[in-house]
Protein backbone atom coordinates (compact mmCIF):
# COMPACT_ATOMS: atom_id res chain seq x y z
CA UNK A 1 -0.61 23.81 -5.25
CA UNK A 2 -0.34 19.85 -6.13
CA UNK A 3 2.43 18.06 -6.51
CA UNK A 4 2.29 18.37 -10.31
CA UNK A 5 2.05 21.71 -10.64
CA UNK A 6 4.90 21.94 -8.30
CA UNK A 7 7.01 19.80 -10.44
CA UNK A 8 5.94 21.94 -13.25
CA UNK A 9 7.24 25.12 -11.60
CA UNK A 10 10.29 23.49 -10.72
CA UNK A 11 10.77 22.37 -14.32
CA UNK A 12 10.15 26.31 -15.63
CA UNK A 13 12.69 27.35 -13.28
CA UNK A 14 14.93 25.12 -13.36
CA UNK A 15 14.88 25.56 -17.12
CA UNK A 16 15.37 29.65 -16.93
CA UNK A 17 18.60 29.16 -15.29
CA UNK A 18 20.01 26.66 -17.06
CA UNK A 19 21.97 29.58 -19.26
CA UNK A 20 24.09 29.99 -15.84
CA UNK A 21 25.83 27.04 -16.54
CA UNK A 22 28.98 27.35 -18.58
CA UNK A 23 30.25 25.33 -21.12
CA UNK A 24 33.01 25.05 -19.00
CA UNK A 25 30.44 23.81 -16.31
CA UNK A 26 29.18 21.63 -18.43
CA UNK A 27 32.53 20.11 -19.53
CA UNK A 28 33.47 19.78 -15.94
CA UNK A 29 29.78 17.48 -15.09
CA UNK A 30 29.77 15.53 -17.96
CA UNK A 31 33.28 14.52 -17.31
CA UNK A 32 32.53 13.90 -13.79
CA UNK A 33 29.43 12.06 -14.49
CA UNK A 34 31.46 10.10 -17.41
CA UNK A 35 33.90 8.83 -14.67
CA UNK A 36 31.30 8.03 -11.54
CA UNK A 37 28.93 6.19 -14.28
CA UNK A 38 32.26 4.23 -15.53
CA UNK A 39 32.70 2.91 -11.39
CA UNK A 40 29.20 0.81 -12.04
CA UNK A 41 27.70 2.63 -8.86
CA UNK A 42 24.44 4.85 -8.12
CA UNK A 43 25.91 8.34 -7.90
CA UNK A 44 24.90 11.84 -7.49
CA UNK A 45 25.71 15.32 -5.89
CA UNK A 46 27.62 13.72 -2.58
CA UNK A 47 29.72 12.29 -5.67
CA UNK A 48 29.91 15.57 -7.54
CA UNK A 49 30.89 17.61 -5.02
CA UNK A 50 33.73 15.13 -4.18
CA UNK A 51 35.02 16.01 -7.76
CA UNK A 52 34.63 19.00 -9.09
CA UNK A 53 35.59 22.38 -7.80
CA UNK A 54 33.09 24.51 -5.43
CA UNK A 55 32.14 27.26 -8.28
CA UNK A 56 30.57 24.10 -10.53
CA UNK A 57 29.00 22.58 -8.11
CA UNK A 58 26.88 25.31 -7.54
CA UNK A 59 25.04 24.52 -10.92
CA UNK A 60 25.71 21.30 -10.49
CA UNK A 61 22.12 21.00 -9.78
CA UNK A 62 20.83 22.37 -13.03
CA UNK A 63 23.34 20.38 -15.02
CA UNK A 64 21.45 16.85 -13.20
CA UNK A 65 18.28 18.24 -14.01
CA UNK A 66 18.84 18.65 -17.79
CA UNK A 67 20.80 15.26 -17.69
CA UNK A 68 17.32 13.77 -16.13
CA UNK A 69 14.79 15.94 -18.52
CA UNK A 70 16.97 14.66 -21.41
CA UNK A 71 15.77 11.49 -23.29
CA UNK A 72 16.13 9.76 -20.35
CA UNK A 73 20.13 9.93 -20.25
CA UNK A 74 19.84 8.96 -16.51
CA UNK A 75 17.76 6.78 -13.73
CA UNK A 76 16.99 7.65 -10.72
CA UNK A 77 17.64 4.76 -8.05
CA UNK A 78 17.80 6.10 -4.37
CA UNK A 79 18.32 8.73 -1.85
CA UNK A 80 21.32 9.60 0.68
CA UNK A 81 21.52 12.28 2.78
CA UNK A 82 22.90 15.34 1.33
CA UNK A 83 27.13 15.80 2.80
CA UNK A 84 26.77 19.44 1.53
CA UNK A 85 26.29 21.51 5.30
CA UNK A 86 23.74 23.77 4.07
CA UNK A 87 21.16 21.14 3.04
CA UNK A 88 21.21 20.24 6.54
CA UNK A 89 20.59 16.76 5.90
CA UNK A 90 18.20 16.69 3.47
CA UNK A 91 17.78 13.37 0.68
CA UNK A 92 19.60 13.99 -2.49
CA UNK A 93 18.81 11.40 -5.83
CA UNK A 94 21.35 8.84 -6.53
CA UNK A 95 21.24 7.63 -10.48
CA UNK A 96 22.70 5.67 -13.18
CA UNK A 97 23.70 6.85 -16.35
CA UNK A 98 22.02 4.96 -19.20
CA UNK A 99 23.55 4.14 -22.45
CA UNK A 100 21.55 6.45 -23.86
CA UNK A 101 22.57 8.84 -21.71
CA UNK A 102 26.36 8.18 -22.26
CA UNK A 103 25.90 8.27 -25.94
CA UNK A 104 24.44 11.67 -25.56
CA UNK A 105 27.18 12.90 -23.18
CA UNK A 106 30.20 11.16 -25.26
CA UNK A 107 28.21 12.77 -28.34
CA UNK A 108 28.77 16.55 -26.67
CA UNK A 109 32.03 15.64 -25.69
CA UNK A 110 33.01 15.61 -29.17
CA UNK A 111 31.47 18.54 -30.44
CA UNK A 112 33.03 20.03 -28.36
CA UNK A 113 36.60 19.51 -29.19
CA UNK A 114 35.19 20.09 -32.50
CA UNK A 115 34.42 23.24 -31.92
CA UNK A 116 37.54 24.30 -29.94
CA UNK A 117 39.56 23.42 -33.05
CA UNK A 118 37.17 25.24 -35.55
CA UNK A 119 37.84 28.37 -32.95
């Protein structure tokens, strides 16, 4: 298989699984993400899993993957090595959150107290 049909499967996968993350899940990241963008430092999962409880971090993952398939909302910019035991020291992505990107999450912030009132 080449590299870009690997990334393709990844992508399909990725994407089928991306119901298992709550909107709670997803209120959780974007927060997160919100507040590690805000400290004007590369960030990424070692960050996450500083911040958020166990159970999201788990689809952590799949919430950073939509974030990077998503009109570009954020950059990749490095590597460090993964502080989560069972990735045995494998690279994870570092990023920064583009404006863009913050718009989008600010945006879905909103409708989401929108919603929570209209419920």
């Amino acid at each position: 298989m080449t590299p870009a049909a690997a990334r393709a499967r990844a992508r399909r996968e990725l994407a089928a699984l991306a119901h298992t993350v709550t909107r709670w899940d997803e209120a959780v990241l974007d927060q997160a993400v919100l507040h590690l963008a805000d400290l004007g430092q590369p960030f990424g999962m070692n960050d996450i899993r500083q911040l958020v409880p166990e159970d999201a971090c788990t689809r952590a993952g799949l919430h950073f993957q939509a974030l990077i398939h998503t009109a570009g909302a954020v950059h990749h910019v490095g590597y460090v090595t993964s502080i989560n035991p069972r990735a045995k020291g494998k690279p994870v992505g570092t990023y920064l959150l583009t404006t863009d990107g913050r718009d989008y999450l600010l945006a879905r912030r909103g409708d989401r107290r929108i919603a929570g009132r209209a419920a």
